[in-house]
PDB file of N, CA and C in Angstrom:
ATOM      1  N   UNK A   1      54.592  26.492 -90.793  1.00  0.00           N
ATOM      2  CA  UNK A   1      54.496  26.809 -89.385  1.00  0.00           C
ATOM      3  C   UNK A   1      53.369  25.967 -88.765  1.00  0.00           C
ATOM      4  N   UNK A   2      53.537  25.662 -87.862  1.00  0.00           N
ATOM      5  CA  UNK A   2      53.078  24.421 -86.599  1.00  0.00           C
ATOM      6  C   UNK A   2      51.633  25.730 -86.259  1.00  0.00           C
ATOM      7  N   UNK A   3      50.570  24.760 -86.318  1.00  0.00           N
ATOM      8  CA  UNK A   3      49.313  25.951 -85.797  1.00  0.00           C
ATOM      9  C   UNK A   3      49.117  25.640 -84.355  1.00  0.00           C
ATOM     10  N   UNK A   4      48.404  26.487 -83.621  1.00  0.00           N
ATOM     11  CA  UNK A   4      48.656  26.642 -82.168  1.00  0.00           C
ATOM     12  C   UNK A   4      47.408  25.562 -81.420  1.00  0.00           C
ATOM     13  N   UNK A   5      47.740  24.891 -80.816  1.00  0.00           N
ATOM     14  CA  UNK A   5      46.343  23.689 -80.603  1.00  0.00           C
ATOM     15  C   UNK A   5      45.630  24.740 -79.339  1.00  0.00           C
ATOM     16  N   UNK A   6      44.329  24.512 -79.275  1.00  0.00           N
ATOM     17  CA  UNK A   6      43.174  25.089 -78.996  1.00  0.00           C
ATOM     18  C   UNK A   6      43.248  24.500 -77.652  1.00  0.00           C
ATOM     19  N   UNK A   7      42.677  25.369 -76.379  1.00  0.00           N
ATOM     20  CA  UNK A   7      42.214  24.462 -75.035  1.00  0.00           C
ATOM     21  C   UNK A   7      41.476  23.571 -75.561  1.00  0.00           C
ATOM     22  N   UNK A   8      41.274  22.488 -74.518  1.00  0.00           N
ATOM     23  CA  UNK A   8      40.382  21.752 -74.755  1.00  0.00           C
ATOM     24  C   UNK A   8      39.234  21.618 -73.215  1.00  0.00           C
ATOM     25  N   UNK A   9      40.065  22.088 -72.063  1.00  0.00           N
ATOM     26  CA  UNK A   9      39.237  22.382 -70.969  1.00  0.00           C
ATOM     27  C   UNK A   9      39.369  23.145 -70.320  1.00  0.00           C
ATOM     28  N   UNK A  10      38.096  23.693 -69.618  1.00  0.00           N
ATOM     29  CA  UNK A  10      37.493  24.800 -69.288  1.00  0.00           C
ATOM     30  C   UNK A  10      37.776  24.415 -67.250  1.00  0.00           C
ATOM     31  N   UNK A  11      38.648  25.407 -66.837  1.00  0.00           N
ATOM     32  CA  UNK A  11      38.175  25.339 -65.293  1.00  0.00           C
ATOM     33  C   UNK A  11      37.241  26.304 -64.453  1.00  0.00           C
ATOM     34  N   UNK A  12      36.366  26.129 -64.296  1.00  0.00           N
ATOM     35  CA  UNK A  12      34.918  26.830 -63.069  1.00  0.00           C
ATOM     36  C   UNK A  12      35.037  26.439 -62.314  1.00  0.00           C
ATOM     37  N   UNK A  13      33.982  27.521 -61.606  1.00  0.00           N
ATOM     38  CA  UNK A  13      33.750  27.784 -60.221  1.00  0.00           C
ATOM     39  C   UNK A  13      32.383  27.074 -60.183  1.00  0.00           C
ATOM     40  N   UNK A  14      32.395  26.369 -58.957  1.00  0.00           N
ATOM     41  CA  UNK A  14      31.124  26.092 -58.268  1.00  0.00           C
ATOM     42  C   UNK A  14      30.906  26.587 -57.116  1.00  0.00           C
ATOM     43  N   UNK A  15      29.210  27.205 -57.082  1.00  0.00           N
ATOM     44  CA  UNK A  15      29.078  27.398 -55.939  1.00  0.00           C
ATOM     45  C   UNK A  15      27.926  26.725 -55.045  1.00  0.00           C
ATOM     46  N   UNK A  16      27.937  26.669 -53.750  1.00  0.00           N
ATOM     47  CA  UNK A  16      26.771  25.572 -53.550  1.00  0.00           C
ATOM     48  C   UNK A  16      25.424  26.028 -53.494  1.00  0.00           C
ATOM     49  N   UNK A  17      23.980  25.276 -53.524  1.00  0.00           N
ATOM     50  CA  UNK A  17      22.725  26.001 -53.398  1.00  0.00           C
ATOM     51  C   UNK A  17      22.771  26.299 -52.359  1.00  0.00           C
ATOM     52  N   UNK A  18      23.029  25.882 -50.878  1.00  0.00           N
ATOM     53  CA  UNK A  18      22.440  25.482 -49.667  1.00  0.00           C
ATOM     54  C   UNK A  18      23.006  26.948 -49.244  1.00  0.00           C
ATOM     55  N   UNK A  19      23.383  28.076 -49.226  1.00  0.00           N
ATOM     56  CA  UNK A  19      23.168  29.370 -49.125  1.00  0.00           C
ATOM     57  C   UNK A  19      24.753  29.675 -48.495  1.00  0.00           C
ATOM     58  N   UNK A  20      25.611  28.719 -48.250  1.00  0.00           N
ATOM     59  CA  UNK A  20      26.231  28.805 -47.169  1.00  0.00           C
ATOM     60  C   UNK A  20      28.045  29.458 -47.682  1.00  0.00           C
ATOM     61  N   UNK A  21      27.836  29.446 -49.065  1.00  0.00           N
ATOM     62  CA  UNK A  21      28.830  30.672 -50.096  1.00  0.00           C
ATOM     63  C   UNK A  21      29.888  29.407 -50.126  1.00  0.00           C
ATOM     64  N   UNK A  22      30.183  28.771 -50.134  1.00  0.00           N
ATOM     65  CA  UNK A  22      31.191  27.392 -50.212  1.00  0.00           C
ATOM     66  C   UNK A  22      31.229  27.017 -51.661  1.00  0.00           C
ATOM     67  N   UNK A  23      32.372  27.238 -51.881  1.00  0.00           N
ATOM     68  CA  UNK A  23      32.740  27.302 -53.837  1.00  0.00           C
ATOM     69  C   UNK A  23      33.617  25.935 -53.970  1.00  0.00           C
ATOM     70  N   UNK A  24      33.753  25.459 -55.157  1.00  0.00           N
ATOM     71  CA  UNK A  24      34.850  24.692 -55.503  1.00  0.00           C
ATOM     72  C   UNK A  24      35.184  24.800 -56.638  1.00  0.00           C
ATOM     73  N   UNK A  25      36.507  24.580 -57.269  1.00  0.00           N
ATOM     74  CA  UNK A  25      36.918  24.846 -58.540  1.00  0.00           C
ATOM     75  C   UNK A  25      37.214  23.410 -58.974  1.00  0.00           C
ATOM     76  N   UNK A  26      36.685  22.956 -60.341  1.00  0.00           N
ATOM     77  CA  UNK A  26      36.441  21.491 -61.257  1.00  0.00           C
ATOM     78  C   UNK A  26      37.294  22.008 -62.606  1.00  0.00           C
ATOM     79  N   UNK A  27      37.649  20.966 -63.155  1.00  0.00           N
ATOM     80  CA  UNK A  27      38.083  20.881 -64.439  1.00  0.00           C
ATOM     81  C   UNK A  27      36.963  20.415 -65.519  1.00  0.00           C
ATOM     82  N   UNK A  28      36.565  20.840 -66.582  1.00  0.00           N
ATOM     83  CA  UNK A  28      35.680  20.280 -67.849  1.00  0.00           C
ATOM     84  C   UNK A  28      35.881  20.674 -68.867  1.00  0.00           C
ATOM     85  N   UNK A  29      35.172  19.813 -69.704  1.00  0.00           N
ATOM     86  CA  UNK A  29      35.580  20.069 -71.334  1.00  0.00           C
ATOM     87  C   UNK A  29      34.734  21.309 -71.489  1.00  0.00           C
ATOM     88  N   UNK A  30      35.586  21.552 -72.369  1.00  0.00           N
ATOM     89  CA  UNK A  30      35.220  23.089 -72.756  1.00  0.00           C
ATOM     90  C   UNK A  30      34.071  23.333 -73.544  1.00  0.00           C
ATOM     91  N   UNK A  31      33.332  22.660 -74.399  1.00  0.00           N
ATOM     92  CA  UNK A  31      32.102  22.332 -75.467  1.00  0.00           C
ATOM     93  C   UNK A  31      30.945  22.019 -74.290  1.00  0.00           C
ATOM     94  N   UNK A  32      31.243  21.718 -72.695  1.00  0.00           N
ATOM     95  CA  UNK A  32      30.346  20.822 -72.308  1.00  0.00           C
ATOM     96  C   UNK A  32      29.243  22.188 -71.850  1.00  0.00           C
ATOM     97  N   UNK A  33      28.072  21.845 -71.254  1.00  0.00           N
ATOM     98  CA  UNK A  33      26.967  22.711 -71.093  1.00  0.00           C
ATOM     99  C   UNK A  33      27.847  23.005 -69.385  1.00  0.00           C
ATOM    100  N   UNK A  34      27.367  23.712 -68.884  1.00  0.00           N
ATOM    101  CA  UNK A  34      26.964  23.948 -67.427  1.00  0.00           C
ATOM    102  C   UNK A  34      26.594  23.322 -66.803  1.00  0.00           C
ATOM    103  N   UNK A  35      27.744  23.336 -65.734  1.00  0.00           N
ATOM    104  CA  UNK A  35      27.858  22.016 -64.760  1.00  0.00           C
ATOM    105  C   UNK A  35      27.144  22.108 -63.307  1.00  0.00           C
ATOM    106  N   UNK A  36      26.390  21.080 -63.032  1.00  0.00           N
ATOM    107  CA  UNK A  36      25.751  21.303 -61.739  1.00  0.00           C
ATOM    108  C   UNK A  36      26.138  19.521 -61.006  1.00  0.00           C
ATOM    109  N   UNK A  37      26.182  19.313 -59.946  1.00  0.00           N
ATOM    110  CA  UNK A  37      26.987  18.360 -59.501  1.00  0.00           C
ATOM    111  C   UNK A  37      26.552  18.429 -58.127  1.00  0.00           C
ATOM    112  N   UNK A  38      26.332  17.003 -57.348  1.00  0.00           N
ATOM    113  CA  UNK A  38      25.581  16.967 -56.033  1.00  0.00           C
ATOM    114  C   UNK A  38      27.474  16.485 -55.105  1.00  0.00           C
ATOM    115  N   UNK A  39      27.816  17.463 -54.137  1.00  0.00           N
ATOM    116  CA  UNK A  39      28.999  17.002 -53.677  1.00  0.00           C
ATOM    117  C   UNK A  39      28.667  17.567 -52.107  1.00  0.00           C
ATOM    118  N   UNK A  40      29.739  17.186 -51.344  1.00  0.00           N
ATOM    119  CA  UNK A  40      29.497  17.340 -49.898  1.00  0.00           C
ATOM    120  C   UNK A  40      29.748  19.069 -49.477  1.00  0.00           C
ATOM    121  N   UNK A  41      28.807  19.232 -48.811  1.00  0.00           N
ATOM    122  CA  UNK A  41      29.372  21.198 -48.301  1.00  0.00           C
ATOM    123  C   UNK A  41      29.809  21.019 -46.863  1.00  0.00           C
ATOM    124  N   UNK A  42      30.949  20.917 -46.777  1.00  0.00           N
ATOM    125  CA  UNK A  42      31.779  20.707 -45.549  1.00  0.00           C
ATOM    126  C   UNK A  42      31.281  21.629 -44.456  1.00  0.00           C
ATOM    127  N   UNK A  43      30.414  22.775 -44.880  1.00  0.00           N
ATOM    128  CA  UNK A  43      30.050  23.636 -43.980  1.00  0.00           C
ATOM    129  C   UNK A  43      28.587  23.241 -43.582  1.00  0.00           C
ATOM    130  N   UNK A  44      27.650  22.617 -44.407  1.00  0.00           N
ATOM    131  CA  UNK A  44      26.113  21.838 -43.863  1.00  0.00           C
ATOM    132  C   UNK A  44      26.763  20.336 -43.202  1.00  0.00           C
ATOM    133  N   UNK A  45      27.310  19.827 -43.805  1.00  0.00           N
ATOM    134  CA  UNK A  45      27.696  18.633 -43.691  1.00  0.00           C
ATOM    135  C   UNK A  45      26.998  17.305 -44.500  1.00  0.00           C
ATOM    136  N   UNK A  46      26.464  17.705 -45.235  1.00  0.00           N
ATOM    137  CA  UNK A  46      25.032  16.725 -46.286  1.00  0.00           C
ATOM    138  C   UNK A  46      25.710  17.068 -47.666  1.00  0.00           C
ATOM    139  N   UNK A  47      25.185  16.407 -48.345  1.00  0.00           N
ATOM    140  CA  UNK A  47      25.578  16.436 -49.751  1.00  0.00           C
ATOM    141  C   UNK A  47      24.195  17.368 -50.480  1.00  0.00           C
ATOM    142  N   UNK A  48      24.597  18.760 -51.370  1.00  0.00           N
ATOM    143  CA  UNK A  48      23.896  19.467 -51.610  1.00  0.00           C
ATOM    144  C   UNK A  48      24.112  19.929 -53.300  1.00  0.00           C
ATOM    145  N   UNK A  49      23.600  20.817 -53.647  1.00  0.00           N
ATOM    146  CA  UNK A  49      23.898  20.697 -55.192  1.00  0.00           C
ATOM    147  C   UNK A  49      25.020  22.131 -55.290  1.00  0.00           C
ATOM    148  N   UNK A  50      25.786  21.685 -56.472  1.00  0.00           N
ATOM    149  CA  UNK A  50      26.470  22.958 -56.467  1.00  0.00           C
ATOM    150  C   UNK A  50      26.371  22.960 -58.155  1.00  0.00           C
ATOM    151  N   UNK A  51      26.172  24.208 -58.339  1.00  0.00           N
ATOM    152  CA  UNK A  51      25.903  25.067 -59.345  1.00  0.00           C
ATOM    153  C   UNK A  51      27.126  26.102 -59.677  1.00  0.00           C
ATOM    154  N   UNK A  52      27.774  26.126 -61.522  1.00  0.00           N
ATOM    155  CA  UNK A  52      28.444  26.600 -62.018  1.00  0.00           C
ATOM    156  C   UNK A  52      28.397  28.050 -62.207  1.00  0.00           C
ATOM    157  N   UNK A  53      29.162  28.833 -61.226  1.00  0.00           N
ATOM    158  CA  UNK A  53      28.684  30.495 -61.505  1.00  0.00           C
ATOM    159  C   UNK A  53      29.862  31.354 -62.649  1.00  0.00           C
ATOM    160  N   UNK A  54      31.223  30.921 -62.594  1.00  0.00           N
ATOM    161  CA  UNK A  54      31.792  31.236 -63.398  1.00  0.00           C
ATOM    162  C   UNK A  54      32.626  30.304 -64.117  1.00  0.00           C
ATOM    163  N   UNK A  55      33.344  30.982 -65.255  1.00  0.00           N
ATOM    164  CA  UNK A  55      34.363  29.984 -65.954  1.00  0.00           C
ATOM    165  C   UNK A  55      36.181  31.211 -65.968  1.00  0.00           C
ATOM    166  N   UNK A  56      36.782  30.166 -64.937  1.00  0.00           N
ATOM    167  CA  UNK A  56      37.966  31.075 -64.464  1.00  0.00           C
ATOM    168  C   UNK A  56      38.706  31.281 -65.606  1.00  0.00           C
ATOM    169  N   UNK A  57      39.354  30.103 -66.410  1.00  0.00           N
ATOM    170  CA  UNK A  57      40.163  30.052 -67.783  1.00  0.00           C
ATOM    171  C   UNK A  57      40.178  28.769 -68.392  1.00  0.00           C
ATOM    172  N   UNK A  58      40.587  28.593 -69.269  1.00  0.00           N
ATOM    173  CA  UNK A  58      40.773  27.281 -70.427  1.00  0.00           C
ATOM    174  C   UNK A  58      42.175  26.894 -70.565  1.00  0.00           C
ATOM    175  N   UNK A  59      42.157  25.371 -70.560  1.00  0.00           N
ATOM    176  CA  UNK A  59      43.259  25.290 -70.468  1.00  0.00           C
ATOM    177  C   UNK A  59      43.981  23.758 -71.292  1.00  0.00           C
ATOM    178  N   UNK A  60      44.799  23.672 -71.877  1.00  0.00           N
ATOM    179  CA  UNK A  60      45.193  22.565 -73.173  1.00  0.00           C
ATOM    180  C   UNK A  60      45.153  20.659 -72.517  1.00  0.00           C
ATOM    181  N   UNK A  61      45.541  20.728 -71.061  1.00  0.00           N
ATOM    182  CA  UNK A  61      45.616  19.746 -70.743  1.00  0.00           C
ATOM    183  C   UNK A  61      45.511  20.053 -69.359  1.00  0.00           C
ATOM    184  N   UNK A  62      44.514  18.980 -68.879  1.00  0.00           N
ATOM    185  CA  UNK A  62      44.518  19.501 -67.318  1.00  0.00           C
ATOM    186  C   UNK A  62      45.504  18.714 -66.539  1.00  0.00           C
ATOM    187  N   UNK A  63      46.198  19.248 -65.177  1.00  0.00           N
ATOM    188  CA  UNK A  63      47.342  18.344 -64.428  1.00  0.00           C
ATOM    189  C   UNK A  63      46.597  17.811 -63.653  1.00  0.00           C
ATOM    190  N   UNK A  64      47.699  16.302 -63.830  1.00  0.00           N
ATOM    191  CA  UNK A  64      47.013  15.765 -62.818  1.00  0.00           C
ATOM    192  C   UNK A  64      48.383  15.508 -61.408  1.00  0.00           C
ATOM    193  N   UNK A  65      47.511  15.505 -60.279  1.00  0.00           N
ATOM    194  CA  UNK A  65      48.318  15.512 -58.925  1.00  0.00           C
ATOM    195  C   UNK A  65      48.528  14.406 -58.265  1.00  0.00           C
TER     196      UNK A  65
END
C-alpha cells in the first residue's frame, strides 16, 4: 500500500502592525519559522509590517492562479 504524502505547505493569516485590522492570507512551507513581511495596507496607504497571527490549514501543493 502507497503511504499518504505529508503537506508540505502551511497557509496563514497575516495581520498588519499599523493597528488598522487589515489581514492577508500567504502560502509557506510548512517547517518555515513565522512569517513577518513588509507589504502595502491599502487602508494607511504606506507599506507597513504584517505579522503572522494564525495558521488556517496545510496543504500538499499550493494552486497556482
Amino acid at each position: 500500500m502507497a503511504r499518504k504524502r505529508l503537506a508540505k505547505y502551511a497557509v496563514v493569516m497575516l495581520e498588519s502592525l499599523a493597528g488598522t485590522g487589515h489581514r492577508r492570507v500567504i502560502i509557506r512551507m510548512k517547517d518555515a519559522q513565522k512569517t513577518e513581511q513588509i507589504m502595502k495596507d491599502p487602508l494607511v496607504g504606506q507599506d507597513v509590517l504584517y505579522k503572522e497571527i494564525k495558521r488556517i490549514r496545510s496543504i500538499k501543493v499550493p494552486r497556482r492562479t
